[in-house]
Protein backbone atom coordinates (compact mmCIF):
# COMPACT_ATOMS: atom_id res chain seq x y z
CA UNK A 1 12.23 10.07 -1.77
CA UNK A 2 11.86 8.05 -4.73
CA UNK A 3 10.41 4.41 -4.59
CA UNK A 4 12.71 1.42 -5.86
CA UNK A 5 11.58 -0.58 -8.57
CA UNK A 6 11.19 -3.50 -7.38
CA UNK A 7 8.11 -1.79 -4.99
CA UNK A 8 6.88 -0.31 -8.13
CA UNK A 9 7.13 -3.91 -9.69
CA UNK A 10 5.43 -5.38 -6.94
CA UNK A 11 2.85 -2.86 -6.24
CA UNK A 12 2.11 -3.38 -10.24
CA UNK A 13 1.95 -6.85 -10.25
CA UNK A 14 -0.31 -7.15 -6.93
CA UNK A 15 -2.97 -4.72 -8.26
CA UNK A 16 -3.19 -6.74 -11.85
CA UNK A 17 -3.14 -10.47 -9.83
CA UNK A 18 -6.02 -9.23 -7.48
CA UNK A 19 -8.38 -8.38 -10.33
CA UNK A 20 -6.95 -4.75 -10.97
CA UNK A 21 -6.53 -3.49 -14.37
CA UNK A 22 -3.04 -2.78 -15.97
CA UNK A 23 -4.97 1.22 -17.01
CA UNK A 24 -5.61 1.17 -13.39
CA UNK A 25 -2.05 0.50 -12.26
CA UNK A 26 -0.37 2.80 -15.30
CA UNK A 27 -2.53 5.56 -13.91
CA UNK A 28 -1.84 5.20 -10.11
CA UNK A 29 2.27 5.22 -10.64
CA UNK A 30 1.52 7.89 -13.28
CA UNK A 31 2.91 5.77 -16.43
CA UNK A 32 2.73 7.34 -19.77
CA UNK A 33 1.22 4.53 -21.39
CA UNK A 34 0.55 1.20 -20.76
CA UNK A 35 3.55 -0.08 -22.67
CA UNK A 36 5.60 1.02 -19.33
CA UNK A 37 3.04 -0.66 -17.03
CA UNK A 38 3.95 -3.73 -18.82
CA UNK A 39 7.48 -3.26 -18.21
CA UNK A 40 7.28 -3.24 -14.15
CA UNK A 41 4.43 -6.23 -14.61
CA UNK A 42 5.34 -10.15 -13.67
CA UNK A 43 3.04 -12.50 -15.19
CA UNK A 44 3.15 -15.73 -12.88
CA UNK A 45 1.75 -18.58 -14.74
């Protein structure tokens, strides 16, 4: 079964919040490059 985006999104965004690093999260949901990551990534300011 295939995960909706907005999990990915979330999942993404969590990881990078909590200190992870957007290779980190690109690797993990097997992005291509880290253009995608950026894509699924909310910045909260």
């Amino acid at each position: 079964m295939a995960v909706p985006s907005y999990f990915r999104r979330a999942n993404i965004t969590w990881r990078q919040q909590v200190g992870g690093s957007a290779i980190e999260a690109s690797k993990i949901d097997g992005h291509s490059d880290l253009e995608m990551t950026g894509e699924y990534t909310f910045v909260y300011a």
